[in-house]
N, C-alpha and C. Protein backbone atom coordinates (compact mmCIF):
# COMPACT_ATOMS: atom_id res chain seq x y z
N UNK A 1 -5.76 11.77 3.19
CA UNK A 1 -5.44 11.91 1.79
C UNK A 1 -5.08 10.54 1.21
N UNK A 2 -5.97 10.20 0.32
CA UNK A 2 -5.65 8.97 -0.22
C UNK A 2 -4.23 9.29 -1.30
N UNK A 3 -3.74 7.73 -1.02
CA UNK A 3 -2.02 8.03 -2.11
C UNK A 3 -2.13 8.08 -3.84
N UNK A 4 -3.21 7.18 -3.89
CA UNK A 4 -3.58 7.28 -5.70
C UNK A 4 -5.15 7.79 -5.71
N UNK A 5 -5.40 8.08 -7.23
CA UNK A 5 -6.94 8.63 -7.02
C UNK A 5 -7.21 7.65 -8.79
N UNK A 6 -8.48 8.05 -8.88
CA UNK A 6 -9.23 7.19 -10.29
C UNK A 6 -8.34 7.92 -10.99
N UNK A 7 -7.36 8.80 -11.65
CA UNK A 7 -6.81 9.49 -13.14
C UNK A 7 -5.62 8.27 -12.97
N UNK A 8 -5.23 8.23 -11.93
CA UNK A 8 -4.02 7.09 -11.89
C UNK A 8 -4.21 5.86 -12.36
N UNK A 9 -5.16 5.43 -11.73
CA UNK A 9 -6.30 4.15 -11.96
C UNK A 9 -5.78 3.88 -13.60
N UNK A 10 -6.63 4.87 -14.25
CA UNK A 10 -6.66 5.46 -15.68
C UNK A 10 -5.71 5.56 -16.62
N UNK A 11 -4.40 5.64 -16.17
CA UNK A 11 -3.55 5.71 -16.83
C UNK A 11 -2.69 4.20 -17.08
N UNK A 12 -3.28 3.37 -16.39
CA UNK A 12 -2.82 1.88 -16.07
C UNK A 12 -4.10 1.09 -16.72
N UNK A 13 -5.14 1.02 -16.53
CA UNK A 13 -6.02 0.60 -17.40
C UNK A 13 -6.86 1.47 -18.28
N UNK A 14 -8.04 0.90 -19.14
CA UNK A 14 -8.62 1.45 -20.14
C UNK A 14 -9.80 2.12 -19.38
N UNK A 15 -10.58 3.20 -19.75
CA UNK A 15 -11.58 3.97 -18.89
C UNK A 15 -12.74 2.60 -19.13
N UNK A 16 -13.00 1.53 -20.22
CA UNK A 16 -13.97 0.60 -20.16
C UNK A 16 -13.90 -0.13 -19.54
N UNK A 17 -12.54 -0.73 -19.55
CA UNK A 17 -11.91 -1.86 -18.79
C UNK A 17 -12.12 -1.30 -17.15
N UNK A 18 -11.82 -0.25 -16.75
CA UNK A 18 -12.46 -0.11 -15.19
C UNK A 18 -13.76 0.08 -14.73
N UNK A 19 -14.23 0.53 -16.17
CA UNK A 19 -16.28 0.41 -16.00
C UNK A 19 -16.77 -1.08 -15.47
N UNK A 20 -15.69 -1.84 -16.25
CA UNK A 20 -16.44 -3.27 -16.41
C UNK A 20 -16.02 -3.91 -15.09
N UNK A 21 -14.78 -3.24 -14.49
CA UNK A 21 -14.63 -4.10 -13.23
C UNK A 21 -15.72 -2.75 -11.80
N UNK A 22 -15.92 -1.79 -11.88
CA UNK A 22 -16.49 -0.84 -11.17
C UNK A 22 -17.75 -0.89 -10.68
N UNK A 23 -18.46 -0.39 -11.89
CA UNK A 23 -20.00 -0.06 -12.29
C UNK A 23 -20.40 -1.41 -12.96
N UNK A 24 -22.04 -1.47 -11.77
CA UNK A 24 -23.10 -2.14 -12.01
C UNK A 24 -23.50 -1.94 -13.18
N UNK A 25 -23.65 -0.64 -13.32
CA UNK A 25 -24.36 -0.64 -14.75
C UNK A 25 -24.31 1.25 -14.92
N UNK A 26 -24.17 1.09 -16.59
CA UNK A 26 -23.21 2.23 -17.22
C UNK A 26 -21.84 1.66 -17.47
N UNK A 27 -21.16 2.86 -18.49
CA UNK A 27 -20.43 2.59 -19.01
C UNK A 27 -19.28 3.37 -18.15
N UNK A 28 -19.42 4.06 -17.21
CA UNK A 28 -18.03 4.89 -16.25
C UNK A 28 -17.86 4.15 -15.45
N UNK A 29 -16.37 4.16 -14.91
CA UNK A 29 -16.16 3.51 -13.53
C UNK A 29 -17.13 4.31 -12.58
N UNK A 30 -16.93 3.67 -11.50
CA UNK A 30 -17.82 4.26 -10.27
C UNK A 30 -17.03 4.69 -9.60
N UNK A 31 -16.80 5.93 -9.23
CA UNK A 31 -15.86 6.43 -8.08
C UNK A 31 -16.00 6.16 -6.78
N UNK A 32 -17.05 5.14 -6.46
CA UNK A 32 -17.34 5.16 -4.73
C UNK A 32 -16.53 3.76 -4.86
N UNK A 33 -16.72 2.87 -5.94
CA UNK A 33 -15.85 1.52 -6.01
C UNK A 33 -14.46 1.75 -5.88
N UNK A 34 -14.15 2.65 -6.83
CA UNK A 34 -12.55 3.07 -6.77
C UNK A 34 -11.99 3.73 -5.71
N UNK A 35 -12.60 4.75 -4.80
CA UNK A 35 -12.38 4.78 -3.78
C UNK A 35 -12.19 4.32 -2.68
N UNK A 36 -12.86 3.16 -2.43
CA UNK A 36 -13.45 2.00 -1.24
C UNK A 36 -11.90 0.96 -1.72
N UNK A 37 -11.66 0.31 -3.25
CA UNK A 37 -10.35 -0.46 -3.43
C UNK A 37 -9.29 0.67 -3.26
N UNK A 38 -9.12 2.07 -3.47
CA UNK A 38 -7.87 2.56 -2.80
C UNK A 38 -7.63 2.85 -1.45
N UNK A 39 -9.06 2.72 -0.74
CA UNK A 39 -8.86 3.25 0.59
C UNK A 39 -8.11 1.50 1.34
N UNK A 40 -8.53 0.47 0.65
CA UNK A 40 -8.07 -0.62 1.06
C UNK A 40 -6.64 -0.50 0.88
N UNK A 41 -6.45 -0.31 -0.08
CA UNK A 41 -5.06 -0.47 -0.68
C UNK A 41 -4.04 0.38 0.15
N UNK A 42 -4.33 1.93 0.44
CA UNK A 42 -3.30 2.38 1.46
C UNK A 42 -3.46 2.18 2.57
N UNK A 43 -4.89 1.18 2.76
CA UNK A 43 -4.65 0.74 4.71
C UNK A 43 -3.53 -0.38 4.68
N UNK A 44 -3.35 -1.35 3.42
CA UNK A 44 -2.60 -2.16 3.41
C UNK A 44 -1.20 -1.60 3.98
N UNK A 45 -0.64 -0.73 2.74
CA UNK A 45 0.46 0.17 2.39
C UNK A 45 0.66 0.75 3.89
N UNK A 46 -0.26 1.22 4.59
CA UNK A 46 0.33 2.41 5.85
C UNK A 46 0.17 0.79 6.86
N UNK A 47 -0.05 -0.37 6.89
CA UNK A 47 0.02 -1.62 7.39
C UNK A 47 0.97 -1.97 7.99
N UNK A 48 2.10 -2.16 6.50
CA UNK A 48 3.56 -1.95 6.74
C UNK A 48 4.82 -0.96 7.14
N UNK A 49 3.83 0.40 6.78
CA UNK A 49 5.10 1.09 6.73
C UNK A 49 4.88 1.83 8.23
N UNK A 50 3.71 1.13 8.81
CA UNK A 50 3.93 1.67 10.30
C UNK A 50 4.74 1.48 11.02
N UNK A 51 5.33 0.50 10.92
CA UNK A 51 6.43 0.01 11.50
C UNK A 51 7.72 0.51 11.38
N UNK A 52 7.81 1.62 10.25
CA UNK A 52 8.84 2.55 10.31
C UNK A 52 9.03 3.86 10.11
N UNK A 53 7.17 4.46 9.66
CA UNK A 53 7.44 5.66 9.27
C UNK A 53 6.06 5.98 9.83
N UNK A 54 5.90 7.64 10.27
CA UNK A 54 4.48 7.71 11.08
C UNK A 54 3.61 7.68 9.62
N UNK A 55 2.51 6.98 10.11
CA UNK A 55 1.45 7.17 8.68
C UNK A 55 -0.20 7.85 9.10
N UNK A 56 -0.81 8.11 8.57
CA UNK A 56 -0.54 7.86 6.80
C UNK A 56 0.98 8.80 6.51
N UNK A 57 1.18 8.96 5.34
CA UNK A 57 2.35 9.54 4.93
C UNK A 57 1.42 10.99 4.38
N UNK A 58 2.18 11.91 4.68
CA UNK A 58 1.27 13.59 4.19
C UNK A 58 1.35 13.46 2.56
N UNK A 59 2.41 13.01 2.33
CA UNK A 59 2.40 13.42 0.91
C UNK A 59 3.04 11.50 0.01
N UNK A 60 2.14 11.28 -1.13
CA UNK A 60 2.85 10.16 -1.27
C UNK A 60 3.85 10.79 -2.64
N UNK A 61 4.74 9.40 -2.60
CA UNK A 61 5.91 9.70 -3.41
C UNK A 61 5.48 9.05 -4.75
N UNK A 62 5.94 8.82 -5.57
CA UNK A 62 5.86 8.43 -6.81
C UNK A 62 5.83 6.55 -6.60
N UNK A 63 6.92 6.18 -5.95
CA UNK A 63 6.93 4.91 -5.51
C UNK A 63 5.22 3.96 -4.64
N UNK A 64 4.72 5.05 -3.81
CA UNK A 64 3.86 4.60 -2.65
C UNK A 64 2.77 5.18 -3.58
N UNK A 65 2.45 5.51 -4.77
CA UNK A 65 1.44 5.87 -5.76
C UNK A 65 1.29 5.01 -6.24
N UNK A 66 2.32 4.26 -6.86
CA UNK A 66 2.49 3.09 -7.57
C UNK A 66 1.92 2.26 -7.12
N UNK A 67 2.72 1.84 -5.38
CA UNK A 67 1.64 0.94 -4.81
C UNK A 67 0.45 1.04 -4.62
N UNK A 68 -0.10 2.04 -4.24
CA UNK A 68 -1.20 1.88 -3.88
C UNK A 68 -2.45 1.67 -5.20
N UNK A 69 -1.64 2.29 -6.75
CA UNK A 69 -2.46 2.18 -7.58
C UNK A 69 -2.45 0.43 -8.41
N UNK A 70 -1.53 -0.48 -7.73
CA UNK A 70 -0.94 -1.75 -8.13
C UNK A 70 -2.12 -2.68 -7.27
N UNK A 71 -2.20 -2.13 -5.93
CA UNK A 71 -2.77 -2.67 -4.96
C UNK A 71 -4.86 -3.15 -4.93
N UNK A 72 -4.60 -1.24 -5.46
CA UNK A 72 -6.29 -1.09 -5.49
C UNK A 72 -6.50 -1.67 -7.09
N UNK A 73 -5.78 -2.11 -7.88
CA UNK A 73 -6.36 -2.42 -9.45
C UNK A 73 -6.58 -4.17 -8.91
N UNK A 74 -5.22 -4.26 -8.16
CA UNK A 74 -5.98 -5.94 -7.90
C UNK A 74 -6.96 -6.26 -6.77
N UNK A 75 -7.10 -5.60 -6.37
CA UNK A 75 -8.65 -5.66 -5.38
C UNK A 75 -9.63 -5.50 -6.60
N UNK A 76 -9.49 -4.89 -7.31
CA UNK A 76 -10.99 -4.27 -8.11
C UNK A 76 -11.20 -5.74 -9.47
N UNK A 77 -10.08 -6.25 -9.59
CA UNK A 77 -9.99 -7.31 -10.38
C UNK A 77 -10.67 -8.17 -9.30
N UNK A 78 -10.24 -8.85 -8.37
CA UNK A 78 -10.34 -9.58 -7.55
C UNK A 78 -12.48 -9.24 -7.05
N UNK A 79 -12.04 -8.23 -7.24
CA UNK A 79 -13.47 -8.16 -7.09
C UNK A 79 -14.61 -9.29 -8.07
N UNK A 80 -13.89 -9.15 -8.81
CA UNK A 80 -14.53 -9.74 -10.32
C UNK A 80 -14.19 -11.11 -10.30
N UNK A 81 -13.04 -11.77 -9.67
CA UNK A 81 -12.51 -12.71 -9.71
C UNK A 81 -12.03 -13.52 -10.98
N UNK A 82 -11.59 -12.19 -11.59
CA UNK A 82 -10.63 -12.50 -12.87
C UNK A 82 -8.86 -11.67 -12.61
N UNK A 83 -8.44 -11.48 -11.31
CA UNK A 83 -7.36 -11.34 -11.35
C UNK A 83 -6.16 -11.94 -12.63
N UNK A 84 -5.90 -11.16 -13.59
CA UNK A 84 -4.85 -11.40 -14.85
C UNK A 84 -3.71 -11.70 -13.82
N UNK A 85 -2.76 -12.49 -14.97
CA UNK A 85 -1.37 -12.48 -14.31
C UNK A 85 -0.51 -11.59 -13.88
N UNK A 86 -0.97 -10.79 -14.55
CA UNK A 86 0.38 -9.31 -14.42
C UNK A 86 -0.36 -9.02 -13.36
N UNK A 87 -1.36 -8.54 -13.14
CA UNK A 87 -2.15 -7.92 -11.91
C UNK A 87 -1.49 -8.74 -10.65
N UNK A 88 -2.02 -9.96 -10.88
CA UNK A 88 -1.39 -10.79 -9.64
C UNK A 88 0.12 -10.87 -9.07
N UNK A 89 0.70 -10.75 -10.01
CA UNK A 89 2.55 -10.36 -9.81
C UNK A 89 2.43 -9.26 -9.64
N UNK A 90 1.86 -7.90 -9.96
CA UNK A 90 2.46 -6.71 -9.47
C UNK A 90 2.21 -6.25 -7.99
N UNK A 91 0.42 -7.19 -7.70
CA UNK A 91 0.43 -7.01 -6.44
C UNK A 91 1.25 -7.60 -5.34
N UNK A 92 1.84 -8.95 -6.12
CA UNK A 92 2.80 -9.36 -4.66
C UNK A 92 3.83 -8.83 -4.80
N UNK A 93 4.61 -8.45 -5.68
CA UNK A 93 6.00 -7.71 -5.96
C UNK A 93 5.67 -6.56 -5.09
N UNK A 94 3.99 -5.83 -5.05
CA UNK A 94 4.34 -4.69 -4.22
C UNK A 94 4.37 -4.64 -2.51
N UNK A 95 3.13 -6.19 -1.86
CA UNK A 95 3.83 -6.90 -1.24
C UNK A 95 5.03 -7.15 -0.92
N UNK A 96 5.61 -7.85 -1.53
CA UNK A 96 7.17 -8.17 -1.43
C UNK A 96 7.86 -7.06 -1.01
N UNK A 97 7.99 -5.93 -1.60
CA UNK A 97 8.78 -4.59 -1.38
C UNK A 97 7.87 -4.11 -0.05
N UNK A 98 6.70 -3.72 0.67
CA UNK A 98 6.36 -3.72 1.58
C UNK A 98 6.93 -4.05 2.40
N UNK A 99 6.84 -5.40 2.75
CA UNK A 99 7.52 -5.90 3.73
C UNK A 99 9.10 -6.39 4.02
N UNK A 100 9.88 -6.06 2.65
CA UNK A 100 11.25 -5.71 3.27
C UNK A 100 11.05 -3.81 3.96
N UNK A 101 10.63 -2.85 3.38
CA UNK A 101 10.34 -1.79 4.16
C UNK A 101 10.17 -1.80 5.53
N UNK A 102 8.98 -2.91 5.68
CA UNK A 102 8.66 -3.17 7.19
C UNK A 102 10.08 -3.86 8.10
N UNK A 103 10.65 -4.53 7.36
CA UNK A 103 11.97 -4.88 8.10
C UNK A 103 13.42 -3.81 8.34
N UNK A 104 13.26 -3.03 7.18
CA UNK A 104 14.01 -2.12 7.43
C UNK A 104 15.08 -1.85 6.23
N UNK A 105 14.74 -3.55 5.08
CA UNK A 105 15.60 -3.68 4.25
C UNK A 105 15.69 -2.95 2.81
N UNK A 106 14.42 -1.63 3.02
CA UNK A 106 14.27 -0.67 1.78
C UNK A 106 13.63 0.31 2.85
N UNK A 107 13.61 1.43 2.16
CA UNK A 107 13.32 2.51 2.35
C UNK A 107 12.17 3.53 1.44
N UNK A 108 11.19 4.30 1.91
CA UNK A 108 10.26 4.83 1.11
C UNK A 108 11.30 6.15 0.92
N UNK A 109 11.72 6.52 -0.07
CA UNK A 109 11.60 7.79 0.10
C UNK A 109 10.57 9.60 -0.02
N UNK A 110 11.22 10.43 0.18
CA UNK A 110 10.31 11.69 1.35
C UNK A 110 9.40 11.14 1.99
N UNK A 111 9.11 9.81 2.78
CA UNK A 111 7.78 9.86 3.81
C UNK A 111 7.59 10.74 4.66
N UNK A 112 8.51 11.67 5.04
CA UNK A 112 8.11 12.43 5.87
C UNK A 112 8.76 11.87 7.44
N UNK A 113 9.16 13.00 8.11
CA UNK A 113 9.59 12.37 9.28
C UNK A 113 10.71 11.37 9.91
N UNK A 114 11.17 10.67 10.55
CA UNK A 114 12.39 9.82 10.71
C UNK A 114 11.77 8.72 10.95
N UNK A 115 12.96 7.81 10.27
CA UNK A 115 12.06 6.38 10.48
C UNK A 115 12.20 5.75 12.13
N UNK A 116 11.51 5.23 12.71
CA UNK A 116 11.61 4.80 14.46
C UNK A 116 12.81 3.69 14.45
N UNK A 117 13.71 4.49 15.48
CA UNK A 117 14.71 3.78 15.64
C UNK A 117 14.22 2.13 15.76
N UNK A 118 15.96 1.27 15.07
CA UNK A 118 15.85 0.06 15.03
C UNK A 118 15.69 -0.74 17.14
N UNK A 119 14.17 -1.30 16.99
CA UNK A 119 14.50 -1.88 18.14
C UNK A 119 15.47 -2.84 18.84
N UNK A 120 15.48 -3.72 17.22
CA UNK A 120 16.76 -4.71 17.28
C UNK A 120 18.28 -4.38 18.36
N UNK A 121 18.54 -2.75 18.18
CA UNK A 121 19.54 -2.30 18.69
C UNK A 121 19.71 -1.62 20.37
N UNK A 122 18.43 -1.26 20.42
CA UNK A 122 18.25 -0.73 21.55
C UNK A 122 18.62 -1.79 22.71
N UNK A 123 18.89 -1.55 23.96
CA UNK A 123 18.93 -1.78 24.93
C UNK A 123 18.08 -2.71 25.72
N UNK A 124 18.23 -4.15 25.84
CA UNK A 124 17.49 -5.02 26.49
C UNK A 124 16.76 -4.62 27.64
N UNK A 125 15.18 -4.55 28.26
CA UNK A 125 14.78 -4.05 29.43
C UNK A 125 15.08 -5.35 30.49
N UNK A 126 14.53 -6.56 29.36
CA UNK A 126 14.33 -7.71 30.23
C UNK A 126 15.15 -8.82 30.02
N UNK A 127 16.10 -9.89 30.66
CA UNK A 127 16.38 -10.97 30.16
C UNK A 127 16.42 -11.83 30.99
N UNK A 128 17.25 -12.96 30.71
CA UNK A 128 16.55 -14.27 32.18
C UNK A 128 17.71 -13.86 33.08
N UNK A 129 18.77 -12.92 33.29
CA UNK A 129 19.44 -12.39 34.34
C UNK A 129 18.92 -11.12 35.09
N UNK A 130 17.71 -10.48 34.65
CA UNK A 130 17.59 -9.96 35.77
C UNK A 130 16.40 -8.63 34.82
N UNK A 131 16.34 -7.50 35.64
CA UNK A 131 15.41 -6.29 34.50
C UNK A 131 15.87 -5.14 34.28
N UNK A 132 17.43 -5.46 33.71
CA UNK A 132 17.66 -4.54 32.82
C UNK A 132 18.49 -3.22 34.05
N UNK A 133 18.32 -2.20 33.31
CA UNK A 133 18.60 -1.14 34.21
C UNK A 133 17.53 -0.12 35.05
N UNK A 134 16.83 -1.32 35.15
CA UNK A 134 15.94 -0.91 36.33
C UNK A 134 16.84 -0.53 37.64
């Protein structure tokens, strides 16, 4: 289940304005384009959040919609190689929040499931005194 779909797309840009970054030719976006930049976009998204939550996620939240619809608009720009400014800041801001997630320093909420305990805390197997409680 992809996290955003083209109506999302849609509601963030103009239905021409995604023709023009989409479709070869015609005036509709292309749904196999928009699909192919969201399927990128939540491999990114489930990238990071593997590291704390099982993915894909069953259901996305309002937050991980966002990203993924922040993510796939600047791929589809980028496609074009007219990435705007705002495009370019929203994708690293969603970056940015990614990867404090991946550290542990935000949280998705409902992903589903418990996040994998911190390894940081667990129990050393190995160190230069010896292997642990072997």
């Amino acid at each position: 289940m992809a996290y955003s779909a083209l109506a999302d797309l849609l509601k963030m840009v103009p239905e021409d304005e995604l023709a023009q970054l989409t479709a070869e030719e015609g005036e509709l976006p292309d749904p196999q384009v928009v699909a192919e930049a969201i399927a990128r976009a939540d491999a990114e998204i489930d990238s990071y959040l593997a590291l704390r939550y099982p993915v894909p996620l069953t259901t996305a939240s309002k937050r991980v919609k966002s990203l993924s619809v922040d993510l796939a608009l600047y791929q589809l720009y980028s496609r074009r190689g007219l990435a705007p400014e705002v495009r370019r800041r929203r994708y690293e801001d969603a970056v940015a929040f990614l990867r404090q997630v991946a550290l542990g320093q935000a949280v998705i909420d409902g992903a589903g499931g418990d996040a994998p305990e911190d390894i940081a805390g667990a129990d050393r197997l190995f160190s230069r005194d010896g292997l642990g409680n072997w």
